[in-house]
Protein backbone atom coordinates (compact mmCIF):
# COMPACT_ATOMS: atom_id res chain seq x y z
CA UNK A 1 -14.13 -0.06 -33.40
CA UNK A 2 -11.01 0.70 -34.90
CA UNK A 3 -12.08 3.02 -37.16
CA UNK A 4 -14.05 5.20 -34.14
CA UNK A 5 -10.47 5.43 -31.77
CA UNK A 6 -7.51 5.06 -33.75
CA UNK A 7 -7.00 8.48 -34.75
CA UNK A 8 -5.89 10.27 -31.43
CA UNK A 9 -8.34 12.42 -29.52
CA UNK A 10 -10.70 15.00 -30.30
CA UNK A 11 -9.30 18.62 -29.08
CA UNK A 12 -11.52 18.88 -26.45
CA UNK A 13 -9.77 15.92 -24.48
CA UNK A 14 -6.63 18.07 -24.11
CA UNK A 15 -8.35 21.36 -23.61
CA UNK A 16 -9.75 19.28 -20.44
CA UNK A 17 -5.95 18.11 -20.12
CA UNK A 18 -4.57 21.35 -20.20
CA UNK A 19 -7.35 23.17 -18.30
CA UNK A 20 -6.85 20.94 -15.50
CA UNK A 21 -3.22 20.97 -15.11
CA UNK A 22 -3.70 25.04 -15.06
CA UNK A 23 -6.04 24.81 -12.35
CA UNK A 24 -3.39 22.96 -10.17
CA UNK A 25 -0.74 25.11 -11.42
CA UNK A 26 -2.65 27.81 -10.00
CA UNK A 27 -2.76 26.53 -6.82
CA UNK A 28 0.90 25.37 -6.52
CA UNK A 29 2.22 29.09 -7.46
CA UNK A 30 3.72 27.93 -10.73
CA UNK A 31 3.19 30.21 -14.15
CA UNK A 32 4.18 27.56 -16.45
CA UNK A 33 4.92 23.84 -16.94
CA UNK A 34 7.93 22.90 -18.94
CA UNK A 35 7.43 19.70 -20.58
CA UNK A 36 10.49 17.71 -22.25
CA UNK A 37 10.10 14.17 -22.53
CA UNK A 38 7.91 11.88 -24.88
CA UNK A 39 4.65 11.61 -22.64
CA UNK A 40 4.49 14.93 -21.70
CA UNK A 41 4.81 16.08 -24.97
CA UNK A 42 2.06 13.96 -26.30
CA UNK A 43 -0.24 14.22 -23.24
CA UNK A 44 -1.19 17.86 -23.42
CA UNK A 45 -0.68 18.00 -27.94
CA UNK A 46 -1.11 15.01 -29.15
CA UNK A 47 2.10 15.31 -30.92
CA UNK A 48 2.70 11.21 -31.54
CA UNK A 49 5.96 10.32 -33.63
CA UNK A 50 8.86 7.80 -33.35
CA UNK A 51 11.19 10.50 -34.19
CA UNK A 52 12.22 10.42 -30.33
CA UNK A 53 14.05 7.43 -30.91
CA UNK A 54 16.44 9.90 -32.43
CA UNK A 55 18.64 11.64 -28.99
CA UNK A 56 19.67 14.37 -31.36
CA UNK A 57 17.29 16.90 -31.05
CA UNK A 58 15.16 18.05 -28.23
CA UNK A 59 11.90 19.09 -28.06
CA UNK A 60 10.06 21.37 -25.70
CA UNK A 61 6.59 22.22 -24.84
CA UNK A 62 5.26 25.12 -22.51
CA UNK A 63 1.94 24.89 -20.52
CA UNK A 64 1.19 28.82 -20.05
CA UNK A 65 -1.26 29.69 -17.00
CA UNK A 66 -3.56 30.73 -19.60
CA UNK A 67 -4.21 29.46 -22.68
CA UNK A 68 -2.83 26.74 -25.06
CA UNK A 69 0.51 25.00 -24.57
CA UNK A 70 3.21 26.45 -26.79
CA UNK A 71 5.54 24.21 -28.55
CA UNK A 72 9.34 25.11 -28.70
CA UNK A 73 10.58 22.34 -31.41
CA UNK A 74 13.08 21.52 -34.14
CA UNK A 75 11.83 22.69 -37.88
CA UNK A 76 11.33 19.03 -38.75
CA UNK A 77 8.76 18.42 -36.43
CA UNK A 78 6.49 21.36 -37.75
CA UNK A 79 4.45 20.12 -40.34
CA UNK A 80 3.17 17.02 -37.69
CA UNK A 81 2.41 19.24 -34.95
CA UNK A 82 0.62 21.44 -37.18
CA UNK A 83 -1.67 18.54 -37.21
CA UNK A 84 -2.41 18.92 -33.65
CA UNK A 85 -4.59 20.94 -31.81
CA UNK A 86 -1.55 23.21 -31.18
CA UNK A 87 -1.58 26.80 -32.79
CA UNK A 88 1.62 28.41 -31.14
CA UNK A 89 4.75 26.34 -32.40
CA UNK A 90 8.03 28.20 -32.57
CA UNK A 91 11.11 26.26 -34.08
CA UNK A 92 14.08 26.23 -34.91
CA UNK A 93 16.98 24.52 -37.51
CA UNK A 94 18.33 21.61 -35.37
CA UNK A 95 20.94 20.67 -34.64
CA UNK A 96 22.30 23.41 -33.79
CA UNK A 97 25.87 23.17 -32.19
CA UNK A 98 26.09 26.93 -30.26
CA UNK A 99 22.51 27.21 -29.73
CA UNK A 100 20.71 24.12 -29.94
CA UNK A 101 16.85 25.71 -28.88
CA UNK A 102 17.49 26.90 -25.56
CA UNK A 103 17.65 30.60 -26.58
CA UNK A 104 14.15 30.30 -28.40
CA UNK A 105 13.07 28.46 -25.46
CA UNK A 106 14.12 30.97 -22.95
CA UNK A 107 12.76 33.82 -24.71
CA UNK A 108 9.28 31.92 -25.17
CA UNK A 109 9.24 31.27 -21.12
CA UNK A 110 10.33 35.34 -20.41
CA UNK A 111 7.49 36.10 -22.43
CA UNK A 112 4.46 33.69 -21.25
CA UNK A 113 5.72 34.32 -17.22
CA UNK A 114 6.11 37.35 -14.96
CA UNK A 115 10.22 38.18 -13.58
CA UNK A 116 9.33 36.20 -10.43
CA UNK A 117 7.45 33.73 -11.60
CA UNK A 118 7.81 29.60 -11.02
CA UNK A 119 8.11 27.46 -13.71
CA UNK A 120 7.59 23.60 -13.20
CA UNK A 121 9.52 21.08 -14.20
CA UNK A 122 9.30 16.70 -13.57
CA UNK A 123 11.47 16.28 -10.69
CA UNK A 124 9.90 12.85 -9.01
CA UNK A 125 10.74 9.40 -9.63
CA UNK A 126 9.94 8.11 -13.28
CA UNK A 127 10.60 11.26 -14.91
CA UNK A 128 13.96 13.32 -16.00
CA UNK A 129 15.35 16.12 -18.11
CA UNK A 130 15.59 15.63 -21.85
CA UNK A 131 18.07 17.94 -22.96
CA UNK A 132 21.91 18.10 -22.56
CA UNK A 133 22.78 19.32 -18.84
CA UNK A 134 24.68 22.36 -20.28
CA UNK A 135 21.61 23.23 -22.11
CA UNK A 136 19.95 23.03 -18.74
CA UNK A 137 22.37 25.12 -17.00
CA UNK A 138 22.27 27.67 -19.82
CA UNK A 139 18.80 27.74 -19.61
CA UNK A 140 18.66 28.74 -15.93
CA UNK A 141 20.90 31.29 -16.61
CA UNK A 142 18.65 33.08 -19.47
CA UNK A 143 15.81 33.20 -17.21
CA UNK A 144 16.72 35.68 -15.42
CA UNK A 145 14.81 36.21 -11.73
CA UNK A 146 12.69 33.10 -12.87
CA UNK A 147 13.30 29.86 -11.09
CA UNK A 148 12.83 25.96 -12.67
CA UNK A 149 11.14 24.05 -9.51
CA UNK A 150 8.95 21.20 -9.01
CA UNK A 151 6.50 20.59 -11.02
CA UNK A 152 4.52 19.51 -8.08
CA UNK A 153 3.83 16.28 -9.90
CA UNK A 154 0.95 17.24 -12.30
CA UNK A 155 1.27 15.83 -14.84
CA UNK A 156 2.02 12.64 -13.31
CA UNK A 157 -1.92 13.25 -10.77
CA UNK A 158 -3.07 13.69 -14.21
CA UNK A 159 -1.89 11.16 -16.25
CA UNK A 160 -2.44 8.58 -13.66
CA UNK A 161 -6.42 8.90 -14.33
CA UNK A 162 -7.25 7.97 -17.56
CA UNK A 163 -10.26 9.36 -19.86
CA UNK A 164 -12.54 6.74 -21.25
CA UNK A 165 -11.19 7.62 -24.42
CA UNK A 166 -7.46 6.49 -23.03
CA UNK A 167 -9.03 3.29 -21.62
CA UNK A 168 -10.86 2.42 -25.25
CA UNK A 169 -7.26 2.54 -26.32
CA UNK A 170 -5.62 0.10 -23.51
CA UNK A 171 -8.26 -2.11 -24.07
CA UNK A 172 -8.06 -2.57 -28.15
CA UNK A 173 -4.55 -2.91 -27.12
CA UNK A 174 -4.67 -5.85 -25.10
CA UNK A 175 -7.05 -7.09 -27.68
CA UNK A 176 -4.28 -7.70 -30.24
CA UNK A 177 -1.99 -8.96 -27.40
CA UNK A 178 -4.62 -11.30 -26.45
CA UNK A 179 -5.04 -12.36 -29.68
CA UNK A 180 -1.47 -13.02 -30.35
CA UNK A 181 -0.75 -15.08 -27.49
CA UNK A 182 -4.15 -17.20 -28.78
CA UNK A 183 -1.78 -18.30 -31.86
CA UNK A 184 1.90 -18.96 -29.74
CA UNK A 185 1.13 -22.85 -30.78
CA UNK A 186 1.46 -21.53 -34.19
CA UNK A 187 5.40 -20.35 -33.44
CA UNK A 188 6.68 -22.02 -30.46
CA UNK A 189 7.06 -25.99 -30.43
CA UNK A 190 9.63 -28.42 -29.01
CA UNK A 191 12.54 -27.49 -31.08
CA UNK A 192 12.14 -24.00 -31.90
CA UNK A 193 14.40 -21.46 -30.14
CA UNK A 194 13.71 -18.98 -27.86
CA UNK A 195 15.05 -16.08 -30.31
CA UNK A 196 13.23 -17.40 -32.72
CA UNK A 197 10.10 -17.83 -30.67
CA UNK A 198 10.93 -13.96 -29.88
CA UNK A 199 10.85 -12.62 -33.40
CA UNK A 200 8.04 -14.56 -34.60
CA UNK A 201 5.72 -13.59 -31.70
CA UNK A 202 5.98 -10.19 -33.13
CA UNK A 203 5.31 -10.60 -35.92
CA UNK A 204 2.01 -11.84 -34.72
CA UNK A 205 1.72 -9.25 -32.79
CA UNK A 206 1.90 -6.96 -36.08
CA UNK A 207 -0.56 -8.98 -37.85
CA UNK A 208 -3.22 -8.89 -35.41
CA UNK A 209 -2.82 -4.94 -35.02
CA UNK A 210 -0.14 -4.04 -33.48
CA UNK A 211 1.67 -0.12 -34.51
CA UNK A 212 4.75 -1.51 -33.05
CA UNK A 213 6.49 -3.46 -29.96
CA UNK A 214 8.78 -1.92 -28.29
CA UNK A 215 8.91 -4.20 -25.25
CA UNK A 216 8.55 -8.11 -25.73
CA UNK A 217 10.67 -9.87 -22.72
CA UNK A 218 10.46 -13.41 -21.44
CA UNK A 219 12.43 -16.52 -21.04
CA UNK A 220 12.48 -20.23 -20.94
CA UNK A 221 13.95 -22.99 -19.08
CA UNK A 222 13.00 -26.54 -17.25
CA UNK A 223 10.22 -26.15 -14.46
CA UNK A 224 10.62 -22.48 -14.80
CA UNK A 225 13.19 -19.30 -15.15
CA UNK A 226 15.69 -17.33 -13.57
CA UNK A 227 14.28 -13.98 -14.81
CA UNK A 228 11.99 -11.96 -17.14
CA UNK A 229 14.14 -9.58 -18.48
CA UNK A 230 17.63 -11.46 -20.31
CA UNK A 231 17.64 -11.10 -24.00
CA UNK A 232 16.29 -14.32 -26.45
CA UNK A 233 19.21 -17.09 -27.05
CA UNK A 234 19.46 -19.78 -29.51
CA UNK A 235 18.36 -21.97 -27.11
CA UNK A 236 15.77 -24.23 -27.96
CA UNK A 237 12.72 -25.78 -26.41
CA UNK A 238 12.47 -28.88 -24.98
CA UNK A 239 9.56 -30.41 -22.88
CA UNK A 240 9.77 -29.35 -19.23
CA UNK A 241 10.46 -25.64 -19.96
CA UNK A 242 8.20 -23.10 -19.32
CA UNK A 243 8.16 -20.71 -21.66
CA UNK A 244 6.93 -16.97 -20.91
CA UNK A 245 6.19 -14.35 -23.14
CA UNK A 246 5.13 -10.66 -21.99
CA UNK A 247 4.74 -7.49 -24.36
CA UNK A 248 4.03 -4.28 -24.48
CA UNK A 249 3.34 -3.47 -27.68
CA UNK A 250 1.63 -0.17 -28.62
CA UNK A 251 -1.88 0.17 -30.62
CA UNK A 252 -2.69 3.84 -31.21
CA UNK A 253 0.28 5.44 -28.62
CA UNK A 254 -1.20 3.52 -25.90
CA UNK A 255 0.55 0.02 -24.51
CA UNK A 256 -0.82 -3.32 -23.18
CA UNK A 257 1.49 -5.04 -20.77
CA UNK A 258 0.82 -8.38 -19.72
CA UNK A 259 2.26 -12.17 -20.15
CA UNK A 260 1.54 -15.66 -20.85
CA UNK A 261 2.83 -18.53 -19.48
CA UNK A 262 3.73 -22.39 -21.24
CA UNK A 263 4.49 -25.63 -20.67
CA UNK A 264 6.02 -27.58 -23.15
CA UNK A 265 4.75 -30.63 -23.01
CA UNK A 266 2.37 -31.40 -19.82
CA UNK A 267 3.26 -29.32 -16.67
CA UNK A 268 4.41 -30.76 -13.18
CA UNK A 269 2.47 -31.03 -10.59
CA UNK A 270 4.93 -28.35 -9.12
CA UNK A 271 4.22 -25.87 -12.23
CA UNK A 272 0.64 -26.59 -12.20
CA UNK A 273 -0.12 -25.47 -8.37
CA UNK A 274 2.28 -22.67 -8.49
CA UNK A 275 0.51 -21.09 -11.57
CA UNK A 276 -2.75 -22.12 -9.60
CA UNK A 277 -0.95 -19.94 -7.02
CA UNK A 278 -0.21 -16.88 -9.36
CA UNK A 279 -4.41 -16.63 -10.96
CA UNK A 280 -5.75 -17.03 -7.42
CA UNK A 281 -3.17 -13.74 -6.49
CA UNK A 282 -4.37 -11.70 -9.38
CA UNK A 283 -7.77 -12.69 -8.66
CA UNK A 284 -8.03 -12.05 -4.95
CA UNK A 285 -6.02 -8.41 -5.80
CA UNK A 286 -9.00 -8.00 -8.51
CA UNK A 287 -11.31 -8.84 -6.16
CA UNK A 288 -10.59 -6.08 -4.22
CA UNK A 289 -9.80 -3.84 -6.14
CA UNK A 290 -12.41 -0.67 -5.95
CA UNK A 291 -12.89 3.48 -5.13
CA UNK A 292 -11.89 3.36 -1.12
CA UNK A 293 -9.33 0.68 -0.85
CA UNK A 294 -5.22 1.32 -1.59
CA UNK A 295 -2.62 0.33 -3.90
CA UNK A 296 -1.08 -1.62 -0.73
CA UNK A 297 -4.53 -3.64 -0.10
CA UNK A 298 -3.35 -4.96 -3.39
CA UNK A 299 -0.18 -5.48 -3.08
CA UNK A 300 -1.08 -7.55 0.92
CA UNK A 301 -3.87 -9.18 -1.28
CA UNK A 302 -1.59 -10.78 -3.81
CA UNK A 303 1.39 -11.69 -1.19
CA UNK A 304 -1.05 -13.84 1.02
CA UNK A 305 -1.48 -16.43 -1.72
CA UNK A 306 2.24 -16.46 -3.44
CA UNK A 307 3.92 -15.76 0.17
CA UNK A 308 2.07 -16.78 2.90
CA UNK A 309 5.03 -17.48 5.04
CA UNK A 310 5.95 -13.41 4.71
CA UNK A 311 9.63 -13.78 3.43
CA UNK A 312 10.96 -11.17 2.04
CA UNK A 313 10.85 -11.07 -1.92
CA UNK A 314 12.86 -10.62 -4.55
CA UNK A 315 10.45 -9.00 -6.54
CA UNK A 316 10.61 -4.43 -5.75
CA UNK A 317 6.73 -4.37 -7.00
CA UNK A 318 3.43 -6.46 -7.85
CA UNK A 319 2.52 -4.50 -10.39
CA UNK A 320 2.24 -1.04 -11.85
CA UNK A 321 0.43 2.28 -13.70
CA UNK A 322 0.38 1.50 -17.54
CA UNK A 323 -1.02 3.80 -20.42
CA UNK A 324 1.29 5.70 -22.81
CA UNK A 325 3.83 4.00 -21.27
CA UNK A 326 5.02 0.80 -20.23
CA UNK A 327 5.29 1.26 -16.78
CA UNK A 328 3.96 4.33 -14.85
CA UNK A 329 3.02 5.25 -11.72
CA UNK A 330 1.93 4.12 -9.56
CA UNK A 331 3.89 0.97 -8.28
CA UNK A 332 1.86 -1.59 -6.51
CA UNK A 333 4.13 -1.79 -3.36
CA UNK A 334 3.73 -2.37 0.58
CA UNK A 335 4.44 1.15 1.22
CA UNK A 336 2.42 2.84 -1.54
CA UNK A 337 -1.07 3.87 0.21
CA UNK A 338 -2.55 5.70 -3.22
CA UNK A 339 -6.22 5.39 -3.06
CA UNK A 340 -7.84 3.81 -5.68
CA UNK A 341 -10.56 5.80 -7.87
CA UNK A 342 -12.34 5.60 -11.43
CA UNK A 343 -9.70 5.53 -14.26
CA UNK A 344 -6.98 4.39 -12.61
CA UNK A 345 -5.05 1.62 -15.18
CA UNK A 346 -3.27 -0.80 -13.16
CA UNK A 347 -1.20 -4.00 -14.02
CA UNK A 348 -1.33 -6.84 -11.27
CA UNK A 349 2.19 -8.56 -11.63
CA UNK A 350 2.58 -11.63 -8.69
CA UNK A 351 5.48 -13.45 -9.09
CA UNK A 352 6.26 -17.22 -7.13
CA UNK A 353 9.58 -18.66 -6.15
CA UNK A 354 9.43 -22.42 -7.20
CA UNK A 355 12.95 -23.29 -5.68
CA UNK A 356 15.93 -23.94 -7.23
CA UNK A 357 16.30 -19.95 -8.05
CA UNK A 358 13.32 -20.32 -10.70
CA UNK A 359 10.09 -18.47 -10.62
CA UNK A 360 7.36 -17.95 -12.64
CA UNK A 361 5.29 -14.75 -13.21
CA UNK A 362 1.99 -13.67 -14.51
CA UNK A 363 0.25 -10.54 -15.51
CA UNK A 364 -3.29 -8.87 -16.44
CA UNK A 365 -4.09 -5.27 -16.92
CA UNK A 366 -7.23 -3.86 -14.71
CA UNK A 367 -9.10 -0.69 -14.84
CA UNK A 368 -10.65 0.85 -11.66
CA UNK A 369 -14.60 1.52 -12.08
CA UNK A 370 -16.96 2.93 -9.61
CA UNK A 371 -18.41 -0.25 -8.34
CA UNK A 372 -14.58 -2.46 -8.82
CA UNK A 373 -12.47 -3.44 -11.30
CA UNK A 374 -12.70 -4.84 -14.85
CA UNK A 375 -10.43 -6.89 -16.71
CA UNK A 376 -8.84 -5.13 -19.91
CA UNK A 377 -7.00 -8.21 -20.88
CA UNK A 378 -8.28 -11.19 -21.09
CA UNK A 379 -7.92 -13.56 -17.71
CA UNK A 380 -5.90 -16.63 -17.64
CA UNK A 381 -7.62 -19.80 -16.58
CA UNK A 382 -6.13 -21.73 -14.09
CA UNK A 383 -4.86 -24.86 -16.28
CA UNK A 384 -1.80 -23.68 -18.18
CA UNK A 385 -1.32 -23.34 -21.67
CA UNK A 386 0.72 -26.41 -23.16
CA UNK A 387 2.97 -26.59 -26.09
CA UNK A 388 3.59 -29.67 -27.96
């Protein structure tokens, strides 16, 4: 399997990508998409590198109303997008302090639009700008009678349905995750501390497959924890902590996210019923889960069982999109009414207040069929995993 989907997409699954996004750039009035961040980039080229980790240089990427998307980059990213199904790619020698791109830029988007025309740009929640606001500013100016607007969220319709290709890759990804969780008993015992518990898991993660992890978050602490996202302390184990572990590690550009949940030693009664609590949620959100119902039937589904009583929670969401990144949309909220359909990668995330300001959490990723949902990662039983 690995050797049939680890090496990116064939061309024709962003000709279909980019063909798509013209055809509803056609309809919203725009003559171009200007793409800046990370996804974006990658989504309609291909172009995969950690080179973004670097805030240095910029990178830009035009979706014409016609054609193949132009890329606008720095000289050191030539040779790898070369590699791509990308034929167009203008650069320049960055950085470069008095004109760091946007000129080339600007005189790309003169040429590929007409002096009226629209040109979209992310402007919703879970997106932004990369590049300096000056450079923004300066670009608006160069553009003459053109105007930067909406991009009428696109690329965000688009990404949120993945190809069967993109779900091959989610699923070998939560593969190795599941894997590595399988072998925690090898890392984490009475004794060991959390940071070390942190490291260690990924290095599992690594051996079982893993390109990288760029998330791992979790925590530890008697009958349960304050929160899921504080940074690893020397703290070490001892029996009555639960210890969580949830990663998002990245197989192929594409992430898993999900945790796993242990007791060290045997769990209370208490810990036992309220993870009882948390796999009947994600189940009866699961269970319901198919083309025709809503991304708030999920979110009602999973709130019956972990708050019956219909307090408010603490928690903003009950899960989430996930694909080439960690978290995207949609969010699995009350007020989110997003139909479900075919392709749709979802995360179901219910969390449980056990008193005394702990909770405990638990997550599995889903993808949306057209008769319901399948698992991607690999359910949790009901009995909790126990550490000795």
């Amino acid at each position: 399997m690995n050797g049939d989907i680890s090496s990116g997409f064939p061309d024709g699954e962003f000709a279909a990508r980019t063909s798509a996004a013209q055809a509803l750039m056609a309809q919203a009035g725009l003559s171009a998409l200007l793409l800046t961040t990370e996804p974006e980039v990658r989504y309609y080229t291909g172009f995969l590198t950690r080179f973004w980790e670097s805030p240095t240089r910029p990178w830009f990427v035009i979706v014409p109303a016609q054609g193949k998307p132009i890329a606008v980059i720095p000289s050191i990213g030539a040779h790898l997008m070369r590699q791509t199904w990308i034929t167009d790619i203008r650069t320049w020698q960055a950085p470069d302090y008095d004109d760091d791109g946007v000129g080339l830029l600007a005189d790309t988007l003169r040429a590929v639009t007409p002096q009226d025309g629209k040109i979209g740009l992310a402007d919703q929640m879970e997106s932004h700008a990369r590049m300096p606001l000056g450079s923004l500013r300066q670009l608006k100016g160069a553009l003459a009678q053109r105007r930067l607007v909406s991009d009428a969220t696109i690329t965000r319709r688009l990404r949120m349905v993945k190809s069967e290709a993109e779900i091959a890759k989610i699923r070998f990804a939560c593969g190795i995750a599941d894997r590595a969780f399988a072998r925690v008993g090898e890392i984490a015992h009475e004794g060991t501390s959390l940071a070390q518990v942190f490291r260690k898991f990924q290095m599992l993660c690594l051996d079982e497959g893993a390109d990288w992890v760029p998330y791992l978050a979790g925590a530890a602490d008697q009958g349960g924890y304050g929160d899921v996202i504080s940074p690893a302390t020397d703290r070490p184990l001892t029996k009555g902590d639960v210890l969580m572990l949830d990663t998002g590690l990245v197989w192929s550009g594409y992430f898993c996210d999900f945790d796993r949940n242990y007791s060290v030693g045997a769990p209370s009664d208490t810990l036992q019923h309220a993870h009882d609590c948390l796999i009947a949620a994600t189940q009866a959100a699961f269970d319901m889960a198919r083309p025709g119902a809503v991304l708030s039937d999920m979110f009602q589904a999973m709130s019956a069982v972990i708050n019956p009583d219909g307090e408010a929670m603490d928690a903003g969401r009950l899960g989430h999109g996930l694909g080439m990144q960690l978290t995207e949309w949609p969010s699995i909220i009350a007020d989110d009414h997003t139909p479900l359909v075919p392709g749709m990668v979802l995360t179901l995330e219910p969390s449980i207040n056990i008193g005394g300001g702990k909770i405990i959490v638990h997550e599995e990723n889903i993808v949306i069929q057209s008769d319901g949902a399948a698992y991607l990662s690999t359910p949790q039983t009901h009995a909790m995993r126990v550490l000795e």
